[in-house]
Structures are given as C-alpha cells and as structure tokens.
PDB file of N, CA and C in Angstrom:
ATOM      1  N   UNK A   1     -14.783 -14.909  -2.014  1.00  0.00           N
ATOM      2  CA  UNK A   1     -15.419 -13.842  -1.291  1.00  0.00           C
ATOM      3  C   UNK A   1     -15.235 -12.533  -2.085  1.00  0.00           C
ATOM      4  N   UNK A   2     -16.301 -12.092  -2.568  1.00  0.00           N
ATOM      5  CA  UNK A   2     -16.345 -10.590  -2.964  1.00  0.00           C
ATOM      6  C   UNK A   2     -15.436  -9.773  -2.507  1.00  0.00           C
ATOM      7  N   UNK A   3     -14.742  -8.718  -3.082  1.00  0.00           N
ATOM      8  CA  UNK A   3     -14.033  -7.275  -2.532  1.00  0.00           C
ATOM      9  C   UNK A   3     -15.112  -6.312  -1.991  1.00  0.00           C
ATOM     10  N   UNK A   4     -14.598  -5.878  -0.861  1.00  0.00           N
ATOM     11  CA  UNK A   4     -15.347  -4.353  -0.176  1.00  0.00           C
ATOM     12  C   UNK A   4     -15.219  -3.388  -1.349  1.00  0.00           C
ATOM     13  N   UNK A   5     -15.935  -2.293  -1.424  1.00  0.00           N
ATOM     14  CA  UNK A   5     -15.686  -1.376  -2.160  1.00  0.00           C
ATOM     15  C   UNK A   5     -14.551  -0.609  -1.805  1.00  0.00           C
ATOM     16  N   UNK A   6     -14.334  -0.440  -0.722  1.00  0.00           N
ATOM     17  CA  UNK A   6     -12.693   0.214   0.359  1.00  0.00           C
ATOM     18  C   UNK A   6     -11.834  -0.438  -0.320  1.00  0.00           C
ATOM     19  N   UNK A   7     -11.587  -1.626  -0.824  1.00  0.00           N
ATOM     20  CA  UNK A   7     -10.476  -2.783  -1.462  1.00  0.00           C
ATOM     21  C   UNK A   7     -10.382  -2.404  -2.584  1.00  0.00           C
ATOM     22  N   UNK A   8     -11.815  -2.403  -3.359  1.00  0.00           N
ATOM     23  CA  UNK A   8     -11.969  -2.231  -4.973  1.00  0.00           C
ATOM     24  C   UNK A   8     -11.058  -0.507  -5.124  1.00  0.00           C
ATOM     25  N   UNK A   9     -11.919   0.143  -4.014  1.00  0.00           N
ATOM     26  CA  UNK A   9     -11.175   1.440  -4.897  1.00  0.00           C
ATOM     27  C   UNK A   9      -9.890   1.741  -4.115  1.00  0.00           C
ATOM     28  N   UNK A  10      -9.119   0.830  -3.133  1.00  0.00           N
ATOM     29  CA  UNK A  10      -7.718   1.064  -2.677  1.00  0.00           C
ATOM     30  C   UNK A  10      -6.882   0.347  -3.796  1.00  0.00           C
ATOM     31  N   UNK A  11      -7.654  -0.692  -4.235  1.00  0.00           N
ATOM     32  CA  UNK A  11      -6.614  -1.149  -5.517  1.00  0.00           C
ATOM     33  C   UNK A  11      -6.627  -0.067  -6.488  1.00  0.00           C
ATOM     34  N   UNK A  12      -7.361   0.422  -7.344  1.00  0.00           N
ATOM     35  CA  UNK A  12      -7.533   1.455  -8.195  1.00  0.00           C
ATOM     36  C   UNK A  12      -6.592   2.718  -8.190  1.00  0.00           C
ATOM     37  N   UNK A  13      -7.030   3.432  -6.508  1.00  0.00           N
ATOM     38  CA  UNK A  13      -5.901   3.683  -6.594  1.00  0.00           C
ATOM     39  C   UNK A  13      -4.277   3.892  -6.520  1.00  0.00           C
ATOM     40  N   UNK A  14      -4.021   2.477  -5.614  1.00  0.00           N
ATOM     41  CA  UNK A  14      -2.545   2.404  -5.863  1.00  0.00           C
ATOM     42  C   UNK A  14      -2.176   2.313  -7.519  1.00  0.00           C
ATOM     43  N   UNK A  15      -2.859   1.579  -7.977  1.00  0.00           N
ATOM     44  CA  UNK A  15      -2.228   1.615  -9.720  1.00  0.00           C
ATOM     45  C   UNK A  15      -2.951   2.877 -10.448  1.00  0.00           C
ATOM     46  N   UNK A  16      -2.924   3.492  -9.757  1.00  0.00           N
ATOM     47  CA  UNK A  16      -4.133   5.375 -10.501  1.00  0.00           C
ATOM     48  C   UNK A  16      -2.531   6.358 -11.078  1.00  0.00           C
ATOM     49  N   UNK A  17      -2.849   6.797 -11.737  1.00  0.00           N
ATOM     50  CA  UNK A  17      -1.528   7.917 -12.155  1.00  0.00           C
ATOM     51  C   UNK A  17      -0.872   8.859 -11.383  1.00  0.00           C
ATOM     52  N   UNK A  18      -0.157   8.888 -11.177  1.00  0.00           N
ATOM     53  CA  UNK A  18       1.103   9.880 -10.251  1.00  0.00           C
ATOM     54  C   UNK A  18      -0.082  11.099  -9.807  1.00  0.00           C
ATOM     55  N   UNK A  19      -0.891  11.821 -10.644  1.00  0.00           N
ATOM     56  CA  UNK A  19      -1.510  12.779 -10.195  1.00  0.00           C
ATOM     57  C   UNK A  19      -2.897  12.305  -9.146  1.00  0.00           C
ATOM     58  N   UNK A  20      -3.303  11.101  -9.592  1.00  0.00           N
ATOM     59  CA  UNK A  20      -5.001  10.682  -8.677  1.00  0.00           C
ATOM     60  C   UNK A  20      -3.656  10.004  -7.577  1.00  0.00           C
ATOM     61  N   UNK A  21      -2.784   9.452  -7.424  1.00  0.00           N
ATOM     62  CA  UNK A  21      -1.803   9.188  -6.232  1.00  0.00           C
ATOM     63  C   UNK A  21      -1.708  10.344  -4.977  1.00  0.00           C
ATOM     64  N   UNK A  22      -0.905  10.655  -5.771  1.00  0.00           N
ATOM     65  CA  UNK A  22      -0.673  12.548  -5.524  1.00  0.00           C
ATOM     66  C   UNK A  22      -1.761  12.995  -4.456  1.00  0.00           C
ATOM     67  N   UNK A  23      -3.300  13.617  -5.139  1.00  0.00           N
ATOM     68  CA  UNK A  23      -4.159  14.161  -4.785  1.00  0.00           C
ATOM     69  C   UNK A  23      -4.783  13.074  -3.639  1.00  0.00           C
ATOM     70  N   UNK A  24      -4.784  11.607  -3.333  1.00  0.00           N
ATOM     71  CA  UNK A  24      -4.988  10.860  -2.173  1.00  0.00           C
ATOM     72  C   UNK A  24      -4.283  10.485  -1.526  1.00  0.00           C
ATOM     73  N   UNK A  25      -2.907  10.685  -1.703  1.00  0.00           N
ATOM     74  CA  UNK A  25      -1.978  11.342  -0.841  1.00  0.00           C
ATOM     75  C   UNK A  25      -2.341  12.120   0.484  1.00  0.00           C
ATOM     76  N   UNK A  26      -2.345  13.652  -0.474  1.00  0.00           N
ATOM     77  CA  UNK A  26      -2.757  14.793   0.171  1.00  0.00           C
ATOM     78  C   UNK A  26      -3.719  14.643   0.994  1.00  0.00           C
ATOM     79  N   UNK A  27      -4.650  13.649   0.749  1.00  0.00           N
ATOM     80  CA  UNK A  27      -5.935  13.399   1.406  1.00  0.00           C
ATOM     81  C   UNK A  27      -5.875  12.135   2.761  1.00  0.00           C
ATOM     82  N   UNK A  28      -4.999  11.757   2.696  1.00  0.00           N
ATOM     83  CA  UNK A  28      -5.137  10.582   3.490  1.00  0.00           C
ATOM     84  C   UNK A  28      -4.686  10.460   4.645  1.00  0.00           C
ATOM     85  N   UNK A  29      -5.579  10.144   5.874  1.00  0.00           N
ATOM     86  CA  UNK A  29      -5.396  10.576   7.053  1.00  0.00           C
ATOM     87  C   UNK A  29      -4.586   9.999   8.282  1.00  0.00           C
ATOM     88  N   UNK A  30      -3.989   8.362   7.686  1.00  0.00           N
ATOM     89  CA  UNK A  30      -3.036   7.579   8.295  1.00  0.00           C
ATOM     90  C   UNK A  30      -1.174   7.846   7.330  1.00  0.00           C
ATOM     91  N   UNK A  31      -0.824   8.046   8.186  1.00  0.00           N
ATOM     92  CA  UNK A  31       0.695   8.192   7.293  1.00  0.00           C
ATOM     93  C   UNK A  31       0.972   6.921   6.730  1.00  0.00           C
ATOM     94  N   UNK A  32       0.319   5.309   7.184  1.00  0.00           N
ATOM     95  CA  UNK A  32       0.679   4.154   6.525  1.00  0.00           C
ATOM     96  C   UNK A  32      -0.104   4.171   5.171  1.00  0.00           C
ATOM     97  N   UNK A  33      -1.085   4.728   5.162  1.00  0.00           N
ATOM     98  CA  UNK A  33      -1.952   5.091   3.269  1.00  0.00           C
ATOM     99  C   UNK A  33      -0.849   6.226   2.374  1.00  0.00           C
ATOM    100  N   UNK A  34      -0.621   7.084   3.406  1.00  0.00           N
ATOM    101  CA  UNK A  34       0.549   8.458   2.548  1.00  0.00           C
ATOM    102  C   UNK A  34       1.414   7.348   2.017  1.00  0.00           C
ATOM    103  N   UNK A  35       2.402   6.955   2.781  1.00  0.00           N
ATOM    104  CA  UNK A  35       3.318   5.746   2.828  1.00  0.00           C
ATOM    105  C   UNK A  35       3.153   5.008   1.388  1.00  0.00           C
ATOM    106  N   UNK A  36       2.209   4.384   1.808  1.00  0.00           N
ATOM    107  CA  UNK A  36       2.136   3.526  -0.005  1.00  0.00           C
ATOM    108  C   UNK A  36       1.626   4.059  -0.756  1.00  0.00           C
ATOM    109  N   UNK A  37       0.865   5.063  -1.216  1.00  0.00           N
ATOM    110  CA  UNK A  37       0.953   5.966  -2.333  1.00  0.00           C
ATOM    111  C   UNK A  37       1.982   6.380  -2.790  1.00  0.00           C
ATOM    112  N   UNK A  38       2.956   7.186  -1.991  1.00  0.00           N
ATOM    113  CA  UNK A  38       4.182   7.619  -2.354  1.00  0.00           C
ATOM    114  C   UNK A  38       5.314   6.441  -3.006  1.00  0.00           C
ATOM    115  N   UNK A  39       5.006   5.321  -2.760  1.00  0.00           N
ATOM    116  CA  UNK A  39       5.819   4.438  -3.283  1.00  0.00           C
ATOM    117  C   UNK A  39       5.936   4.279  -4.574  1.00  0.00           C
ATOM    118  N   UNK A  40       7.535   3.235  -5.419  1.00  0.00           N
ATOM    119  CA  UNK A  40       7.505   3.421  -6.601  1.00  0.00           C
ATOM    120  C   UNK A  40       6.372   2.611  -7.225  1.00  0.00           C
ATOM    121  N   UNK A  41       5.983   2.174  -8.557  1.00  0.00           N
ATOM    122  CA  UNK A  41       5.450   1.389  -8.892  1.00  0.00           C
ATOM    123  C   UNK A  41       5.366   0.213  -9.121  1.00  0.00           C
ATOM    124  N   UNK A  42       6.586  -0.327  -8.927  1.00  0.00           N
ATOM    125  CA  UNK A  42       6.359  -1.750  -8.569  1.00  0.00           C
ATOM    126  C   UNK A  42       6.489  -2.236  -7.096  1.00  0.00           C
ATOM    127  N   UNK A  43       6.327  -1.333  -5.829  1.00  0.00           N
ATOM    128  CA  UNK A  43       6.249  -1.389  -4.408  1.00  0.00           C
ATOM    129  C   UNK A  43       4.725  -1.775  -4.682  1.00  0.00           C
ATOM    130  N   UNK A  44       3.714  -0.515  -5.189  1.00  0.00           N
ATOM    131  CA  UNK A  44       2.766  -0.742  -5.233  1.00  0.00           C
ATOM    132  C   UNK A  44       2.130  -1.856  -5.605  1.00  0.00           C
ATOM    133  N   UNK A  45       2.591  -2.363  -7.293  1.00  0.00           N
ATOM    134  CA  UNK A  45       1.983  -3.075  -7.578  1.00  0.00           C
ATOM    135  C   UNK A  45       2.047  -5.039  -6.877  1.00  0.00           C
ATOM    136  N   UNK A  46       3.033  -5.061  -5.895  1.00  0.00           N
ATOM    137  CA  UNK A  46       3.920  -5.919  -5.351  1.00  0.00           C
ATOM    138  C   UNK A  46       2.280  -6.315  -4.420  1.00  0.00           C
ATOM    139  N   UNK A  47       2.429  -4.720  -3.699  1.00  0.00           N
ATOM    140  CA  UNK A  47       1.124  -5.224  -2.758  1.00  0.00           C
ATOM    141  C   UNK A  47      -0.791  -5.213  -3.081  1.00  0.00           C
ATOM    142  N   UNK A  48      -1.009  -4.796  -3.958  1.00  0.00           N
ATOM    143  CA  UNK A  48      -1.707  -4.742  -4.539  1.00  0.00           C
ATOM    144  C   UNK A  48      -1.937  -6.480  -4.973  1.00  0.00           C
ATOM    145  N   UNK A  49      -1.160  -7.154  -6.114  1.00  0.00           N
ATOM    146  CA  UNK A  49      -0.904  -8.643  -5.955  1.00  0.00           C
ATOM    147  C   UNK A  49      -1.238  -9.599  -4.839  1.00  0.00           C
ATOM    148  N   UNK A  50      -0.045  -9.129  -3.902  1.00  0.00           N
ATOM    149  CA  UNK A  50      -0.100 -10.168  -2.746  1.00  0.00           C
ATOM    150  C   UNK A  50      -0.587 -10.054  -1.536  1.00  0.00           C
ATOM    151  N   UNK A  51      -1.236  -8.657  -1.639  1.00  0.00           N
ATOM    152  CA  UNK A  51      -2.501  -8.361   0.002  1.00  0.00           C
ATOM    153  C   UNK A  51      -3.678  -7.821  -0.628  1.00  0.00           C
ATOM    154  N   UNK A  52      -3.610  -6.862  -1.327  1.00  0.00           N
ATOM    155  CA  UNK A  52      -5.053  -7.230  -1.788  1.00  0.00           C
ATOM    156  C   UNK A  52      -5.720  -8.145  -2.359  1.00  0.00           C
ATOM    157  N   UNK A  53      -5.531  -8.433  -3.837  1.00  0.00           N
ATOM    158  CA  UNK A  53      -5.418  -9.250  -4.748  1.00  0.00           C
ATOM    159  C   UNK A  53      -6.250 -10.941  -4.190  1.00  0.00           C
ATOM    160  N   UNK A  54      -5.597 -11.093  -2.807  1.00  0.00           N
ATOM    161  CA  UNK A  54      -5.185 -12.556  -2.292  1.00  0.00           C
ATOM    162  C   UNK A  54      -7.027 -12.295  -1.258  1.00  0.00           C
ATOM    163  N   UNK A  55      -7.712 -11.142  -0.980  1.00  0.00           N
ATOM    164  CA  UNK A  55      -8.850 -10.749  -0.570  1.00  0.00           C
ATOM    165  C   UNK A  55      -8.883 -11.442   0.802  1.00  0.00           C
ATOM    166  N   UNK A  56      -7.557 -11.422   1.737  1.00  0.00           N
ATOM    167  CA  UNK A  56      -7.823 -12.159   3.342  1.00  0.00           C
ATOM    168  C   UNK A  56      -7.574 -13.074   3.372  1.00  0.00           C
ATOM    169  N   UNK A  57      -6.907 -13.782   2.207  1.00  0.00           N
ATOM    170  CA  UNK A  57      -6.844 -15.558   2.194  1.00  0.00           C
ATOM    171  C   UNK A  57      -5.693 -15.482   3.487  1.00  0.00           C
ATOM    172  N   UNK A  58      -5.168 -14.635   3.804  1.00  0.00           N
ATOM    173  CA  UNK A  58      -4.020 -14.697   4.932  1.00  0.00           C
ATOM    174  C   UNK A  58      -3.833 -13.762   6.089  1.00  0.00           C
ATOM    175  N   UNK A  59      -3.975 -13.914   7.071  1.00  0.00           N
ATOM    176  CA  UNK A  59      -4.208 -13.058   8.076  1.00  0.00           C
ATOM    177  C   UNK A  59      -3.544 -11.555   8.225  1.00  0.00           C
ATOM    178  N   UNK A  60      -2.004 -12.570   8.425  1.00  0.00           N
ATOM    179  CA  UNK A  60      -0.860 -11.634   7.925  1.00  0.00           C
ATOM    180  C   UNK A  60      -0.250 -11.054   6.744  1.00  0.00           C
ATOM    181  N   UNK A  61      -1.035 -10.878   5.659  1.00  0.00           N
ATOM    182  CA  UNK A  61      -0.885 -10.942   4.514  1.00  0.00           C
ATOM    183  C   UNK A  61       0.085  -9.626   4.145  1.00  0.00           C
ATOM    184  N   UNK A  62      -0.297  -8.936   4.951  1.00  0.00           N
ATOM    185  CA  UNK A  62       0.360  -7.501   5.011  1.00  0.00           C
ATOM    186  C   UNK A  62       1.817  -7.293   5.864  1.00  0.00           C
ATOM    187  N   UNK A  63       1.622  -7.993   6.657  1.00  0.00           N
ATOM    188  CA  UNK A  63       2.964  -7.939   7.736  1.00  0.00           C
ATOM    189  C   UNK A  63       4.042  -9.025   6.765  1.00  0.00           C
ATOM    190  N   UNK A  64       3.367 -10.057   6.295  1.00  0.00           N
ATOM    191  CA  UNK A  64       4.222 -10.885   5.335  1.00  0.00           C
ATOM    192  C   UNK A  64       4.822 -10.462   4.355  1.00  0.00           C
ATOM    193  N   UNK A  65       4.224  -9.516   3.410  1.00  0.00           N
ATOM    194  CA  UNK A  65       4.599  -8.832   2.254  1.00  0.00           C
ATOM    195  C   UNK A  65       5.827  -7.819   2.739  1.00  0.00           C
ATOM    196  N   UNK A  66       5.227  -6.707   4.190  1.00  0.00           N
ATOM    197  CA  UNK A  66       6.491  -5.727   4.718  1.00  0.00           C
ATOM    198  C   UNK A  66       7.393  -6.285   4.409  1.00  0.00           C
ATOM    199  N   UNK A  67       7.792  -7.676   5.506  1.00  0.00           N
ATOM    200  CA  UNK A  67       8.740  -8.325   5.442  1.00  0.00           C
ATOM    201  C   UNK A  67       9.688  -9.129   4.530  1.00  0.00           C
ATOM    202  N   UNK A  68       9.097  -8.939   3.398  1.00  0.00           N
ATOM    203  CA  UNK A  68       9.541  -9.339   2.360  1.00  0.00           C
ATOM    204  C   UNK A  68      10.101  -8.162   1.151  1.00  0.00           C
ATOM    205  N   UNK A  69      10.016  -6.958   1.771  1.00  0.00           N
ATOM    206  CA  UNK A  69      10.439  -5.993   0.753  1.00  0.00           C
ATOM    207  C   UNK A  69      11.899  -5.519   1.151  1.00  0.00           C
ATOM    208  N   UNK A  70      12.660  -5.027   0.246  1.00  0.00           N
ATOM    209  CA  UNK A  70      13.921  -4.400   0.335  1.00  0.00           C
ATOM    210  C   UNK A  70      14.293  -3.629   1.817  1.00  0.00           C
ATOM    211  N   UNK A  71      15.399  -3.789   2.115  1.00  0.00           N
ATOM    212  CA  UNK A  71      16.072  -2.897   3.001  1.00  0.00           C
ATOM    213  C   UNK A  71      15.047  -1.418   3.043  1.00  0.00           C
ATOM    214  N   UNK A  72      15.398  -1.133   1.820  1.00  0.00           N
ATOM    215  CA  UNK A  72      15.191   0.732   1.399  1.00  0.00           C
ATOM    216  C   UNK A  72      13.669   0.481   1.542  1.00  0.00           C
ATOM    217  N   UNK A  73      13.048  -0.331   1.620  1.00  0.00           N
ATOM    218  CA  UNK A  73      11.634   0.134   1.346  1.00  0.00           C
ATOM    219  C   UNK A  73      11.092  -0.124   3.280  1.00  0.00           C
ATOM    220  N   UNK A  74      11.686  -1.342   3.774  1.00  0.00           N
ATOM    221  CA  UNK A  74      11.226  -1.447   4.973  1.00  0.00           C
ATOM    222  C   UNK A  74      11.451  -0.147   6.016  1.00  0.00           C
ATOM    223  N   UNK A  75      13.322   0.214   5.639  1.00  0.00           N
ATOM    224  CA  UNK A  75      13.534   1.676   6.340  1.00  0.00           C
ATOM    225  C   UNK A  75      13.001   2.863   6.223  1.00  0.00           C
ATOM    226  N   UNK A  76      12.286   2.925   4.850  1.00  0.00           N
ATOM    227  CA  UNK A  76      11.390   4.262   4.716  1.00  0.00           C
ATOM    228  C   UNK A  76      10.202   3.817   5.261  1.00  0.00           C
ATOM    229  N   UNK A  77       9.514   2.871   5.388  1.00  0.00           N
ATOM    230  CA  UNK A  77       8.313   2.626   6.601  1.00  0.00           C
ATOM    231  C   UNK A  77       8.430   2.585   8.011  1.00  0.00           C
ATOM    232  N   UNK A  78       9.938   2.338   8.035  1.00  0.00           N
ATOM    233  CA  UNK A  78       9.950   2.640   9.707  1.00  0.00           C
ATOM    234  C   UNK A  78      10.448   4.157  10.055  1.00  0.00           C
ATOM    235  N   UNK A  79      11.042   5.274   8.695  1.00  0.00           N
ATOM    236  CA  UNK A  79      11.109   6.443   9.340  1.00  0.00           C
ATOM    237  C   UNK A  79       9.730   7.113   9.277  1.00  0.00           C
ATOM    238  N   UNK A  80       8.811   7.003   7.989  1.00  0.00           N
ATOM    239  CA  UNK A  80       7.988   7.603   7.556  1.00  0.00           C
ATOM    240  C   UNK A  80       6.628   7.631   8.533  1.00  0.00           C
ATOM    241  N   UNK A  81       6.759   6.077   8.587  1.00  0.00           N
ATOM    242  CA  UNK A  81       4.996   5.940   9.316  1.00  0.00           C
ATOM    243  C   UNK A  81       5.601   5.687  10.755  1.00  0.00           C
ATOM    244  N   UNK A  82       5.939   4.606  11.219  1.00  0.00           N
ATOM    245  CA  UNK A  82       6.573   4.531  12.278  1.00  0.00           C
ATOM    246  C   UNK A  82       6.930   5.731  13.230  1.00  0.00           C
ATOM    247  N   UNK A  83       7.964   5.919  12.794  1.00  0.00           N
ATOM    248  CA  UNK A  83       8.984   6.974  13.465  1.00  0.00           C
ATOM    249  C   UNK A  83       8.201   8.695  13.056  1.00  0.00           C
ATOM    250  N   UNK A  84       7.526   8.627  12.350  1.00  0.00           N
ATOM    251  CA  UNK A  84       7.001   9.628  12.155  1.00  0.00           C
ATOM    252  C   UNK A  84       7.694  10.892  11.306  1.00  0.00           C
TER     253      UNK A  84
END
C-alpha cells in the first residue's frame, strides 16, 4: 500500500536537520508531534523504522513501539504530552 503524503513528509521530517525539526516544532499543533521532533536521533529514527516505515501493517504499531522505548523516553512522554 502506497504512503499518504502526511507519512511521506512526517518521515522526512523526523530525519530533517535540527533546524527544519526545530522550525516544525514551533509549528506543530499536538504536543505528541512537538514530542517527537524534540527527540534524540535515534528515538526518531527507531520510529520512523517501526511505525512508519511498516505503513499500518499493525494496528498498534505506535503504542507497541512507546512501549518498547527506555524508561527516560516513556517518562518524558508522559510529562511532556500527557501530563502536559
């Protein structure tokens, strides 16, 4: 199945340079998009791989991956986006 263009250019820019990060950052209107921009680069590229990458082959593809990341990375999603 083809990528949406929303997919094509959310992959792009999680792997885009600290500054095109940065500037869709600033722009982005759910704190769970701020959230993974701000992340390091291999957070990003982790999900990028195994939820985008994978194009829906899994429902939970995203809740699977959360759950599979570090202490430090799950607790900064539950103060950041979560908890607000």
């Amino acid at each position: 199945m083809p990528r949406t263009i929303q997919e094509r250019l959310a992959r792009q820019v999680l792997l885009a340079p600290a500054l095109v990060r940065r500037a869709a950052a600033g722009r982005a209107t759910e704190a769970a998009e701020r959230w993974i921009l701000e992340q390091s680069k291999h957070v990003r590229q982790s999900y990028v791989r195994e939820v985008l990458d994978r194009n829906g082959e899994h429902p939970h593809a995203e809740e699977i991956w959360m759950l599979r990341q570090s202490d430090a990375v799950r607790e900064s999603y539950v103060r950041e986006v979560l908890e607000g």
